[in-house]
Protein backbone atom coordinates (compact mmCIF):
# COMPACT_ATOMS: atom_id res chain seq x y z
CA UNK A 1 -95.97 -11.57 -73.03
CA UNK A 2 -96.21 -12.95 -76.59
CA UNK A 3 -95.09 -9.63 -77.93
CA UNK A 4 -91.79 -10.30 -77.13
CA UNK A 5 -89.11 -13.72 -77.69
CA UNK A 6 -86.03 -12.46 -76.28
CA UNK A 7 -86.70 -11.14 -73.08
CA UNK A 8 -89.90 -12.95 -72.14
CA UNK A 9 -88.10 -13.11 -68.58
CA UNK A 10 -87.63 -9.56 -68.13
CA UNK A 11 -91.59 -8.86 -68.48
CA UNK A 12 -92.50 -11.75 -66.43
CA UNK A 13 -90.83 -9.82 -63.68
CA UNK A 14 -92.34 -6.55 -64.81
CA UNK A 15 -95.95 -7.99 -64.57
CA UNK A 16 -95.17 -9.63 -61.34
CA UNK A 17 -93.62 -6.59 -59.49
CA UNK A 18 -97.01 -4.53 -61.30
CA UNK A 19 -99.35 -7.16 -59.09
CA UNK A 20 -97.42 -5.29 -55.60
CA UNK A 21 -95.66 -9.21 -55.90
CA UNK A 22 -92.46 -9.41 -53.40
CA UNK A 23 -89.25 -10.55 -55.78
CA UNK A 24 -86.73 -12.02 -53.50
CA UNK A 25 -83.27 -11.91 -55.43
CA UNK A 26 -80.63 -15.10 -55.44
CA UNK A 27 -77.32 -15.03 -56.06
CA UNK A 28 -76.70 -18.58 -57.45
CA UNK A 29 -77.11 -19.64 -60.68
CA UNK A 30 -79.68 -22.23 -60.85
CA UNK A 31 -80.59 -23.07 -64.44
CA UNK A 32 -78.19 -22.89 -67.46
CA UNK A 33 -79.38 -22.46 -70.58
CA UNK A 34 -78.26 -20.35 -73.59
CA UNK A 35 -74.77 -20.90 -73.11
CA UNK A 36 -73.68 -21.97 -76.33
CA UNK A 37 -72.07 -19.40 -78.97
CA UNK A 38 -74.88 -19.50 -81.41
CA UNK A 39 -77.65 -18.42 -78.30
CA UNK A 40 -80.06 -15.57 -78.91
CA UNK A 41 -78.51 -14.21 -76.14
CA UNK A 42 -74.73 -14.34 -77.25
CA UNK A 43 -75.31 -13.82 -80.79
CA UNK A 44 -73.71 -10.44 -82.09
CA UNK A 45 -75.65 -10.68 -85.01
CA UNK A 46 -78.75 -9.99 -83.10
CA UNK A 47 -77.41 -7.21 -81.24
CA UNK A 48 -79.51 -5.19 -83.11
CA UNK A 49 -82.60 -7.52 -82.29
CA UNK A 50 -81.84 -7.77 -78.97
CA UNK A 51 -81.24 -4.16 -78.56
CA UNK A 52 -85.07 -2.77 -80.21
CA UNK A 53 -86.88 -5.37 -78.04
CA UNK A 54 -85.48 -3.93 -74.73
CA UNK A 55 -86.64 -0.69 -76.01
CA UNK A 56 -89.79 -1.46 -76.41
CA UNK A 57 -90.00 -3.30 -72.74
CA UNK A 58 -88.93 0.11 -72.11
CA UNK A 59 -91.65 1.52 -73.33
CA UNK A 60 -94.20 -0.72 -72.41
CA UNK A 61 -93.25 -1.54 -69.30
CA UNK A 62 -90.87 1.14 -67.38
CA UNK A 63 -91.87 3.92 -68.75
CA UNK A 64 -95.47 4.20 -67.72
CA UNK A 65 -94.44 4.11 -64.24
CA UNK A 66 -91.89 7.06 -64.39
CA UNK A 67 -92.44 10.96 -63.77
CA UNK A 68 -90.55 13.07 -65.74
CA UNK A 69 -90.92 15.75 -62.90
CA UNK A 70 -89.12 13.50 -60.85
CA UNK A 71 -85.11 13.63 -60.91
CA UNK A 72 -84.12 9.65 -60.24
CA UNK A 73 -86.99 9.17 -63.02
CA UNK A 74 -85.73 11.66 -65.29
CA UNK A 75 -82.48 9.88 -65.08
CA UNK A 76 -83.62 7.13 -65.80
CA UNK A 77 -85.24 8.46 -69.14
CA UNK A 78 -81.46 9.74 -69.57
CA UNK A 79 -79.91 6.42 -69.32
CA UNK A 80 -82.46 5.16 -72.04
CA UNK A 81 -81.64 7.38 -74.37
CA UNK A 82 -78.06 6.80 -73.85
CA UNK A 83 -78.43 3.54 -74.37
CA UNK A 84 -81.22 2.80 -77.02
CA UNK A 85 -81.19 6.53 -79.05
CA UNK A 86 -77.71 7.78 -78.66
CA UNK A 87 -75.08 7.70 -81.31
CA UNK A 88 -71.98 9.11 -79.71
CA UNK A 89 -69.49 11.45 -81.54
CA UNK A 90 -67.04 11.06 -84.17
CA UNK A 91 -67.74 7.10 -83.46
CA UNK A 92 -67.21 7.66 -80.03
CA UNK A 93 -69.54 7.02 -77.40
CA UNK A 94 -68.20 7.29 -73.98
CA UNK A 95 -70.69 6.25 -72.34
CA UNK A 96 -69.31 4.93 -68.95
CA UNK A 97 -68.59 8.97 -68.27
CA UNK A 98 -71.94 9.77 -69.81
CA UNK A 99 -73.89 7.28 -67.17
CA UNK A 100 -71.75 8.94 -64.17
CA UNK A 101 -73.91 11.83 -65.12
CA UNK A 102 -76.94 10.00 -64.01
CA UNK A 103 -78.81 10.39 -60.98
CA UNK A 104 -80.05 7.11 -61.01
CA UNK A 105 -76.40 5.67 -61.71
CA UNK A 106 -75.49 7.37 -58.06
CA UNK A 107 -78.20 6.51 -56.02
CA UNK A 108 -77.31 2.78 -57.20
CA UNK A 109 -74.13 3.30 -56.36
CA UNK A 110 -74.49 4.69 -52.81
CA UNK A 111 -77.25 1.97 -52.33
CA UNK A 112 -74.29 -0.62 -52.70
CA UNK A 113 -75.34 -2.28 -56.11
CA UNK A 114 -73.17 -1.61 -59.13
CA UNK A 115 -74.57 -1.79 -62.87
């Protein structure tokens, strides 16, 4: 997806796992690239970059298959605002208590994989 230069990996898996396509995970490391300190993804002075294009995968991508009727979904919704909309309190975020408030953060959890 030309739409978006960041995270063109991220929607390559979306658009695969839309096509009912298998994704078979593997914990090794088997290309390195952007490593260096000036990297897209390293740089803090695209944070801001970075951040507004994984919103928009959000949107164009996640959202459409989620219910808001349905709880995990819901949470799911939560954990986006949290982390694209939300601007915390007095400078203060918090949200590693915030996400424990999350459905979706516990069924990860009890399903053995940890965010």
């Amino acid at each position: 997806d030309e739409e978006f230069r960041i995270y063109e990996d991220m929607t390559v898996i979306y658009r695969i796992t839309e096509m009912n396509v298998k994704v078979y995970y593997m914990n090794k490391s088997t290309v390195g690239y952007r490593v260096h300190a000036d990297s897209v993804s390293r740089s803090n002075k695209l944070e801001e970059t970075r951040t507004e294009e994984a919103h928009r995968i959000f949107k164009k991508y996640r959202s459409k298959h989620l219910n808001l009727l349905n709880p995990i979904d819901l949470s799911i919704y939560y954990e986006c605002w949290l982390r694209f909309k939300y601007k915390g309190f007095k400078g203060r975020k918090g949200i590693v208590i915030l996400n424990k408030l999350s459905l979706f953060y516990w069924y990860l959890r009890l399903s053995g994989i940890r965010k």
